[in-house]
N, C-alpha and C. Protein backbone atom coordinates (compact mmCIF):
# COMPACT_ATOMS: atom_id res chain seq x y z
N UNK A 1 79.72 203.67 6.58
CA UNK A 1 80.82 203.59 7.51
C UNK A 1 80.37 204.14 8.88
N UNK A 2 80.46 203.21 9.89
CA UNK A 2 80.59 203.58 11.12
C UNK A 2 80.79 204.73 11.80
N UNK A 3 80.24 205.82 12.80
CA UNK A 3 81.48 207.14 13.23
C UNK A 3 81.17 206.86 14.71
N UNK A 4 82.10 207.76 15.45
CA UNK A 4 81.50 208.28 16.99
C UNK A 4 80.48 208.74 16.78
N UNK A 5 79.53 208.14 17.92
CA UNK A 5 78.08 208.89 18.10
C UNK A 5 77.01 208.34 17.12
N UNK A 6 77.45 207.27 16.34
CA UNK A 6 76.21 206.46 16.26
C UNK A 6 75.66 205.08 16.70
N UNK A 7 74.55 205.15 16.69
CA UNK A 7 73.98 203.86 17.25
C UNK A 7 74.81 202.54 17.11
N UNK A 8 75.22 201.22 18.01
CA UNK A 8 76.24 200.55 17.77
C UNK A 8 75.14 199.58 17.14
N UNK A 9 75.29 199.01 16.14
CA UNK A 9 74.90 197.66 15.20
C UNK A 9 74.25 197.12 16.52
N UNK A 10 73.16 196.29 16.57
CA UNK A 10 72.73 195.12 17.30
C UNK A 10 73.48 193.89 16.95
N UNK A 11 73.08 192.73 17.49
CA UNK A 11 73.79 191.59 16.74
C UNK A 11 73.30 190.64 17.38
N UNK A 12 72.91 189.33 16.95
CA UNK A 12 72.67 188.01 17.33
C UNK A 12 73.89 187.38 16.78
N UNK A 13 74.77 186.93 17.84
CA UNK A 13 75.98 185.19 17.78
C UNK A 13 75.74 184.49 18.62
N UNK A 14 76.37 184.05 18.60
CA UNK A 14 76.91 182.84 19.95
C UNK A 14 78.33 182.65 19.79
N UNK A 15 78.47 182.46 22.00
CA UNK A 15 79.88 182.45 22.18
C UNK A 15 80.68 181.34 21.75
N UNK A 16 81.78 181.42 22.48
CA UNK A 16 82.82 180.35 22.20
C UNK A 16 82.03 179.17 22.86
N UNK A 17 80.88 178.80 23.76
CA UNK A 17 79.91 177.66 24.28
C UNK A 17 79.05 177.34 23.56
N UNK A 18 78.40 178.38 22.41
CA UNK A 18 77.05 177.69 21.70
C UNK A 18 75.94 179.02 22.34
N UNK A 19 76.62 180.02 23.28
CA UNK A 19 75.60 180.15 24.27
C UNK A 19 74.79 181.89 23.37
N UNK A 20 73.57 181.77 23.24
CA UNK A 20 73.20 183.20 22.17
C UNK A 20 73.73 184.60 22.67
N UNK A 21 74.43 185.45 21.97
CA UNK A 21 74.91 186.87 22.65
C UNK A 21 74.53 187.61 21.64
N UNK A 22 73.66 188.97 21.99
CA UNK A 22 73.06 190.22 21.31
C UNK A 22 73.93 191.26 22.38
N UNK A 23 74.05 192.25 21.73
CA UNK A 23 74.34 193.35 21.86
C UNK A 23 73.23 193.79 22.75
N UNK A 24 72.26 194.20 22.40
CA UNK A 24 71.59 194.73 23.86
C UNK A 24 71.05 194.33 25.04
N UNK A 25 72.11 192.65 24.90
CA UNK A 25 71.86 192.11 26.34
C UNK A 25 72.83 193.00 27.45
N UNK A 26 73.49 193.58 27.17
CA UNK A 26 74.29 194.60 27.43
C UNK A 26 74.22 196.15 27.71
N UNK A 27 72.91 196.62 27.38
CA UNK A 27 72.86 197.63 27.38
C UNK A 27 72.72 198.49 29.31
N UNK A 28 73.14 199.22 29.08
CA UNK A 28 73.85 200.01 30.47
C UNK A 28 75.10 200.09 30.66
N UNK A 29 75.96 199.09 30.35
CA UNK A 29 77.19 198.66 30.11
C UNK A 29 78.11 199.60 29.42
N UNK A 30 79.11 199.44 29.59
CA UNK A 30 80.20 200.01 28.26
C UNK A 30 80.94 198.28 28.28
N UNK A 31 80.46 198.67 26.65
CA UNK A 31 81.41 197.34 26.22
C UNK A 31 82.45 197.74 25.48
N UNK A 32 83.08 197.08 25.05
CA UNK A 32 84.20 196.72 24.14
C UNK A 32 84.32 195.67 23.08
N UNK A 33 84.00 196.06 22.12
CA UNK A 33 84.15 195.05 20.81
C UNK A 33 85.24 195.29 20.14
N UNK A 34 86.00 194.35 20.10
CA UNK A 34 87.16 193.88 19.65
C UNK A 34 87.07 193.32 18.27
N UNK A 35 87.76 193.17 17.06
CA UNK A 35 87.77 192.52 15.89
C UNK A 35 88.87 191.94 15.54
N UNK A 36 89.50 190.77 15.15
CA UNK A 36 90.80 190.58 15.09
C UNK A 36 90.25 189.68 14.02
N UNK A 37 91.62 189.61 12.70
CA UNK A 37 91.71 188.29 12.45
C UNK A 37 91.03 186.82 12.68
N UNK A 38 92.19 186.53 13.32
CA UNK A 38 92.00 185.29 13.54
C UNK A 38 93.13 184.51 15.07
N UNK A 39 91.67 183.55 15.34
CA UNK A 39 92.45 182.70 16.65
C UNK A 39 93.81 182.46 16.70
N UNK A 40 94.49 182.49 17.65
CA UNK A 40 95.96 182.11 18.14
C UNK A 40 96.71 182.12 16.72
N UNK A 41 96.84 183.91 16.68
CA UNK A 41 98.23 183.85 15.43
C UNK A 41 98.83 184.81 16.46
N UNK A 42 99.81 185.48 16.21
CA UNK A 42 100.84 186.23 16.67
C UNK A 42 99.76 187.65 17.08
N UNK A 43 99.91 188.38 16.20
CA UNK A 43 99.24 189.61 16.81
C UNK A 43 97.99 189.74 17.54
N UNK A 44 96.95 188.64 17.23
CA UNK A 44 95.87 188.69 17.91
C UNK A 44 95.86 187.91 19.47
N UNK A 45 97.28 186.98 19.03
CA UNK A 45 97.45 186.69 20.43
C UNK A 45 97.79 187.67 22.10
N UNK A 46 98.77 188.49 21.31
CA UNK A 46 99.34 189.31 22.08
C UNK A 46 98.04 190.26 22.14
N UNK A 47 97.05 190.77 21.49
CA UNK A 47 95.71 191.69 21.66
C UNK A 47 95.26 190.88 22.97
N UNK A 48 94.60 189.81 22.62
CA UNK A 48 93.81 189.20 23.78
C UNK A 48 94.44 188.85 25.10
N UNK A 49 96.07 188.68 24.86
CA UNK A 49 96.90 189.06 26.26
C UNK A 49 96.83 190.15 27.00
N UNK A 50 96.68 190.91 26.15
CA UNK A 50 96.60 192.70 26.52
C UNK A 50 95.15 192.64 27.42
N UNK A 51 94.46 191.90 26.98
CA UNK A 51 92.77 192.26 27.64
C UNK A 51 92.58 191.34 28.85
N UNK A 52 93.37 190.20 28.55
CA UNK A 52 93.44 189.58 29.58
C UNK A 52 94.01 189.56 30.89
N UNK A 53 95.37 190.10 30.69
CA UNK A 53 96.05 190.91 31.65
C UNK A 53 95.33 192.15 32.09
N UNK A 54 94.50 192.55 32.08
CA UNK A 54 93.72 193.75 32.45
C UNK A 54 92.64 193.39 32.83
N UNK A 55 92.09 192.12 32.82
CA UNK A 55 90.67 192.08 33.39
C UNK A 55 89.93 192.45 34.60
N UNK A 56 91.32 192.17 35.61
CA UNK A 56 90.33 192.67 36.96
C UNK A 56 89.97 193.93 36.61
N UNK A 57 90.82 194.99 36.43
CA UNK A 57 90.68 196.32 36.32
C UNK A 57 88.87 196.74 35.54
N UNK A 58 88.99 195.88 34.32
CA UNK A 58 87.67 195.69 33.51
C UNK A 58 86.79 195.29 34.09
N UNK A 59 86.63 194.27 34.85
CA UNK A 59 85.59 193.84 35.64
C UNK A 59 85.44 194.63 36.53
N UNK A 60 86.46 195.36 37.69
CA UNK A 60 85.90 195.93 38.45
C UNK A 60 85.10 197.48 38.38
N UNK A 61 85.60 198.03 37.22
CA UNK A 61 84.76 198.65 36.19
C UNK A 61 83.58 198.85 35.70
N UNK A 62 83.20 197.38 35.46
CA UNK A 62 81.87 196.91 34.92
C UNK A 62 81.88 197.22 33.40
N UNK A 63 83.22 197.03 33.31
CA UNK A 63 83.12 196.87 31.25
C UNK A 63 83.33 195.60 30.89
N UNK A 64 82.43 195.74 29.77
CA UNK A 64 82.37 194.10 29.29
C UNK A 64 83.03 194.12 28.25
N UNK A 65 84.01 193.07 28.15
CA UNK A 65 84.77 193.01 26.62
C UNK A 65 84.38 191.49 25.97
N UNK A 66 84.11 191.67 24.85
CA UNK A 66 84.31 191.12 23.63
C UNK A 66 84.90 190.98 22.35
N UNK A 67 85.85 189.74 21.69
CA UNK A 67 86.10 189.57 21.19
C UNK A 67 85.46 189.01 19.74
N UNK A 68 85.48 189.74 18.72
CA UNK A 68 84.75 188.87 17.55
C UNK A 68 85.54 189.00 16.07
N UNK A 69 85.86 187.55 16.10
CA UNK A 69 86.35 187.05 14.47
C UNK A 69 85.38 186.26 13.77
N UNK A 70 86.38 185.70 12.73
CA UNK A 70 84.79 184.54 11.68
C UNK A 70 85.43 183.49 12.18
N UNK A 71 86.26 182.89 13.33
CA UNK A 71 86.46 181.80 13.55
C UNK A 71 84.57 180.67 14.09
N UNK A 72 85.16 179.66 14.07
CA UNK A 72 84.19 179.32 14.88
C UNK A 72 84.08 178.79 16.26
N UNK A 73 83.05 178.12 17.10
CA UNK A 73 83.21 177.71 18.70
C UNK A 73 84.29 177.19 18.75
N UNK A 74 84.36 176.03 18.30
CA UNK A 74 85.62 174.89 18.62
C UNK A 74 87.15 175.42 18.18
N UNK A 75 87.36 176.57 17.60
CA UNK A 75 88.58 177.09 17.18
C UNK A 75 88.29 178.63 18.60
N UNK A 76 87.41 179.09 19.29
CA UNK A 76 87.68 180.17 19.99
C UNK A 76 87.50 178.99 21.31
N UNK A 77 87.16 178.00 21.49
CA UNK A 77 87.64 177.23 22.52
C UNK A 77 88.59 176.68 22.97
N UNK A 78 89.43 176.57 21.87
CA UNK A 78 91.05 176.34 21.92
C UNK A 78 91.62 177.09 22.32
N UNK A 79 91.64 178.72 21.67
CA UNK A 79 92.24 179.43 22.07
C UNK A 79 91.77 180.52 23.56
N UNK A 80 90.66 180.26 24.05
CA UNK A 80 90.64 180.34 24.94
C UNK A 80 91.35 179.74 26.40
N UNK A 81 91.24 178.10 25.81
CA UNK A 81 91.74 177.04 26.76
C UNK A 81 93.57 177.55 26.86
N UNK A 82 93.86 178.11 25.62
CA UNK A 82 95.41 177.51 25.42
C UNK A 82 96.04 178.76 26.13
N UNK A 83 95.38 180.23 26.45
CA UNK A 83 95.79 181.55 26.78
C UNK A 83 94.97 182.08 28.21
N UNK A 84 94.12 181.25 29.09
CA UNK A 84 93.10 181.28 29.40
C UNK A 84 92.84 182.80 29.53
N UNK A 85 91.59 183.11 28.61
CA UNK A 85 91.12 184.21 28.40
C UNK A 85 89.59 184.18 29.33
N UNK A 86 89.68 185.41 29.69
CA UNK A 86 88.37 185.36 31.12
C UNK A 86 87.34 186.13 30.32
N UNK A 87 86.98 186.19 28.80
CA UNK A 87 85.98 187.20 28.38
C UNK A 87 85.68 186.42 27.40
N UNK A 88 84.36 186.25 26.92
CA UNK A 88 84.01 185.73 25.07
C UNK A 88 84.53 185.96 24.07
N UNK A 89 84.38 185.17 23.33
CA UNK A 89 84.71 185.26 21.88
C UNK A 89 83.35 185.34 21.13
N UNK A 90 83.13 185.89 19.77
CA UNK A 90 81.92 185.29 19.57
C UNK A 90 82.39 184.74 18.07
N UNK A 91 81.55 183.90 17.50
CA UNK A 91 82.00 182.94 16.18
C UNK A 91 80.75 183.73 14.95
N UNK A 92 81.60 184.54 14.47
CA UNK A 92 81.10 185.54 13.81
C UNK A 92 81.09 184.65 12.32
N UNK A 93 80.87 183.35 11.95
CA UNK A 93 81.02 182.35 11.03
C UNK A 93 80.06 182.98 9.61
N UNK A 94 79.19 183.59 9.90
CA UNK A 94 78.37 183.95 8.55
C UNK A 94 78.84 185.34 8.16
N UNK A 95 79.47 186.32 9.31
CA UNK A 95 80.30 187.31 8.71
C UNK A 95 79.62 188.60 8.68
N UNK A 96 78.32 188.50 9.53
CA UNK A 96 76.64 189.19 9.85
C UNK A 96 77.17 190.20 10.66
N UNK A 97 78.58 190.12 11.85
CA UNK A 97 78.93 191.55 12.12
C UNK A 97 79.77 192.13 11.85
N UNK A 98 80.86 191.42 11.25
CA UNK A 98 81.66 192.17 10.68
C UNK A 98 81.35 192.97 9.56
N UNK A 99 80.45 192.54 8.39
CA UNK A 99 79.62 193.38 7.60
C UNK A 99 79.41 194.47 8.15
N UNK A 100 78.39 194.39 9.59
CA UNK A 100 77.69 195.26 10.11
C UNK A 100 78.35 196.33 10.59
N UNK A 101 79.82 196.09 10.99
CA UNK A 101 80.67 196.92 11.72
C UNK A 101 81.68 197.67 10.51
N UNK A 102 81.56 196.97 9.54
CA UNK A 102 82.43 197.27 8.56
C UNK A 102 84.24 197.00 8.69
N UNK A 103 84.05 196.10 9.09
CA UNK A 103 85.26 195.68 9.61
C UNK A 103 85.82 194.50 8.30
N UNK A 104 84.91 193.96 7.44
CA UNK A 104 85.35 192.74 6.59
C UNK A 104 85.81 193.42 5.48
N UNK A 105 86.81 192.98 4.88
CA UNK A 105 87.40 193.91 3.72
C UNK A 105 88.75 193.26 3.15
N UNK A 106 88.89 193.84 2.16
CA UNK A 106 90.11 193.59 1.01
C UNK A 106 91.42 193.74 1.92
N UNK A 107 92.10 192.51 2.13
CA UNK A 107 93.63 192.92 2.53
C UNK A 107 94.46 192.60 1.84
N UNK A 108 96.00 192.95 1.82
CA UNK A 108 97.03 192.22 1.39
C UNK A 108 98.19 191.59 1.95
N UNK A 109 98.77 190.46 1.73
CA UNK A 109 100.00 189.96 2.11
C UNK A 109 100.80 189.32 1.30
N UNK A 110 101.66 189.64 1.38
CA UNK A 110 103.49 189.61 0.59
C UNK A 110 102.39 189.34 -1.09
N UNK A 111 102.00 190.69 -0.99
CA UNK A 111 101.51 191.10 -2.49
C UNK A 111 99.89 190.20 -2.82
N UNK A 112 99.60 189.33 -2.19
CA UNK A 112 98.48 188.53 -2.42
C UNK A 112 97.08 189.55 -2.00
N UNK A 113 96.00 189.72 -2.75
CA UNK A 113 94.94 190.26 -1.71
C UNK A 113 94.19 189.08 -1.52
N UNK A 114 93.28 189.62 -0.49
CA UNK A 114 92.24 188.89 0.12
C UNK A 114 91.66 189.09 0.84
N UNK A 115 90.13 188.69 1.22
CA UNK A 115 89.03 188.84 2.20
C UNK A 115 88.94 188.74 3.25
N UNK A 116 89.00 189.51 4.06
CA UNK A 116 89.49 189.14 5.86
C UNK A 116 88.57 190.40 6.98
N UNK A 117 88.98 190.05 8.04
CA UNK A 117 88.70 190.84 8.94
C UNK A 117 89.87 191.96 9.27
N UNK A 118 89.40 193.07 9.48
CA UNK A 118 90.21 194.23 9.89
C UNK A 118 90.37 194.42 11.70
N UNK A 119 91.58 194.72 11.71
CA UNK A 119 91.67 194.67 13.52
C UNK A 119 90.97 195.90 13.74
N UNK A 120 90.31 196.36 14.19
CA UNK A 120 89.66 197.36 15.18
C UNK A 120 88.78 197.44 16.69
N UNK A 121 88.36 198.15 17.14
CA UNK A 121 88.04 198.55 18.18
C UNK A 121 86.78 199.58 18.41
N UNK A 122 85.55 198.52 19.06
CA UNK A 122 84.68 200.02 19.40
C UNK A 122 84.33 199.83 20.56
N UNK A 123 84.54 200.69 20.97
CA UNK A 123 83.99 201.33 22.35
C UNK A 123 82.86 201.86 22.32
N UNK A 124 81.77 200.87 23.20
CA UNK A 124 79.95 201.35 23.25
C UNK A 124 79.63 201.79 24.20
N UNK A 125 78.93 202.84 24.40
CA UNK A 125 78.76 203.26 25.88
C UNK A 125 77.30 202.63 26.07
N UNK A 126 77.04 203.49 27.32
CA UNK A 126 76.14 202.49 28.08
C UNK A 126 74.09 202.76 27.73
N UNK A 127 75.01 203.89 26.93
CA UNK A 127 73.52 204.38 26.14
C UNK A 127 73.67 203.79 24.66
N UNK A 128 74.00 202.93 23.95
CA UNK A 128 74.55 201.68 23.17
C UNK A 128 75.07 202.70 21.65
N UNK A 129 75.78 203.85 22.19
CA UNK A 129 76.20 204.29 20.65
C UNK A 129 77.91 204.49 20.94
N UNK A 130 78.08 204.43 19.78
CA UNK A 130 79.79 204.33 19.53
C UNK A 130 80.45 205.14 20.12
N UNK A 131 81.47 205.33 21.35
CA UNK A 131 81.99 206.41 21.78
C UNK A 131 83.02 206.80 21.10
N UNK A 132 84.09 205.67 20.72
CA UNK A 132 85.19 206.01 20.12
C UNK A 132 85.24 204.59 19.21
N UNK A 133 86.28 204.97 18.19
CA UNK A 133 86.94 203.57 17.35
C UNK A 133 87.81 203.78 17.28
N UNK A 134 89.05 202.88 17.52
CA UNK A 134 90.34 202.63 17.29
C UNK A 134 90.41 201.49 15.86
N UNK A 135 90.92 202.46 15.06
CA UNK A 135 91.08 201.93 13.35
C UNK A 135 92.71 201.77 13.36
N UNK A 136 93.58 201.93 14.19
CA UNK A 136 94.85 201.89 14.26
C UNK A 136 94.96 201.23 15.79
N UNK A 137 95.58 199.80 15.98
CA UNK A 137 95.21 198.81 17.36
C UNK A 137 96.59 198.52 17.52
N UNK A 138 97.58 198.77 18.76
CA UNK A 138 98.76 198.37 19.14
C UNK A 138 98.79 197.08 19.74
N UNK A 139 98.67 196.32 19.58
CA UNK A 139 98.28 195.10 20.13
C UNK A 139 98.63 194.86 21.44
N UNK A 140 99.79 195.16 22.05
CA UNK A 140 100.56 194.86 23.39
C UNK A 140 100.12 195.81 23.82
N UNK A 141 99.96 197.22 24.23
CA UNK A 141 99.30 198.04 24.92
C UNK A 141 97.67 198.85 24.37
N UNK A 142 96.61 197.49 23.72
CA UNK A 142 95.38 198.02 23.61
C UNK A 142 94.58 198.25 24.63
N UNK A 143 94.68 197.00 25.25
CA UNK A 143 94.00 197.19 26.73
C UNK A 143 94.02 198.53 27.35
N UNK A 144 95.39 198.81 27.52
CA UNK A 144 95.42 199.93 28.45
C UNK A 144 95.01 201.45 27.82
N UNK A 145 95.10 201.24 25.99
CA UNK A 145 94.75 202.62 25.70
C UNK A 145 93.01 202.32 25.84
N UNK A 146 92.35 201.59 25.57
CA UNK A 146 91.02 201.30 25.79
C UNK A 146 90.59 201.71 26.84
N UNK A 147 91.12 200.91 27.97
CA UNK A 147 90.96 201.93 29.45
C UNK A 147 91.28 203.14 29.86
N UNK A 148 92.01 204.47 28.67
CA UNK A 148 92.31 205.59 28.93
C UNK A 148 91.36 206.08 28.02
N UNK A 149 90.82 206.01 27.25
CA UNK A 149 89.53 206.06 26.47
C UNK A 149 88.15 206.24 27.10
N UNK A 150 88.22 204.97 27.91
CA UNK A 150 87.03 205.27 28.81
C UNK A 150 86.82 205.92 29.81
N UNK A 151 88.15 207.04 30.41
CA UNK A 151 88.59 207.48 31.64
C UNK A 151 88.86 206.89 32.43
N UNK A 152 88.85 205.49 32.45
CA UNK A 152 89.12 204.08 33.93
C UNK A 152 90.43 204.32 33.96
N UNK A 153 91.51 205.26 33.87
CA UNK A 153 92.92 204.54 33.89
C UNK A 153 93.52 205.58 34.58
């Protein structure tokens, strides 16, 4: 299991384009890795509203956010197109970071379990280790606790 203060997972995906994204193409940066579910449902919608509505602030910052589910390109291109979201997605399809992050796991609904992604949050600093994790994600005001996290707010 993951804590503050350790090294953040590396990772080879590709975005919502096809286009290759590693983790330490990033390094200097504070990023933001995001985990949700899944594309355009209710709560993850309103998450990526939250980040999106905040971007200048993020950009002018110089934090990079990312989003990563097991959807794939053509399902995070939709929902990019349909919310226009100004940050990546990545198509986490073989399930290589969510493993890594420990984010994939046993859920339940209206009594059913099943295999899914867990919503969370890590915050990487710019020396690429975990500053904080949010294991508990408000969806409508993540953005802004993310940015009080990093001191930007």
């Amino acid at each position: 299991m993951l804590k503050e203060g350790d090294k953040a997972p590396d990772f080879n995906s590709k975005d919502q384009d096809g286009n290759p994204v590693k983790l330490s193409d990033f390094k200097g940066k504070k990023v933001v890795l995001y985990f949700y579910p899944k594309d355009d449902t209710p709560g993850c919608t309103k998450e990526a509203c939250s980040f999106r509505d905040a971007d200048d602030i993020y950009q002018k910052k110089g934090i990079k956010v990312l989003g990563v589910s097991t959807d794939d390109e053509k399902s995070h291109q939709k929902f990019i197109s349909k919310f226009q979201l100004p940050f990546d997605l990545l198509a986490d399809t073989d399930k290589s970071i969510v493993e890594s992050y420990g984010v994939w796991g046993e859920k339940s609904m209206y009594g059913k379990k099943y295999m899914g992604t867990n919503r969370k949050t890590f915050l990487i600093g710019e020396d690429g280790k975990i500053a904080k994790i949010f294991d508990k994600v408000n969806v409508a005001e993540h953005a802004d606790e993310v940015l009080e996290a990093f001191g930007e707010k």
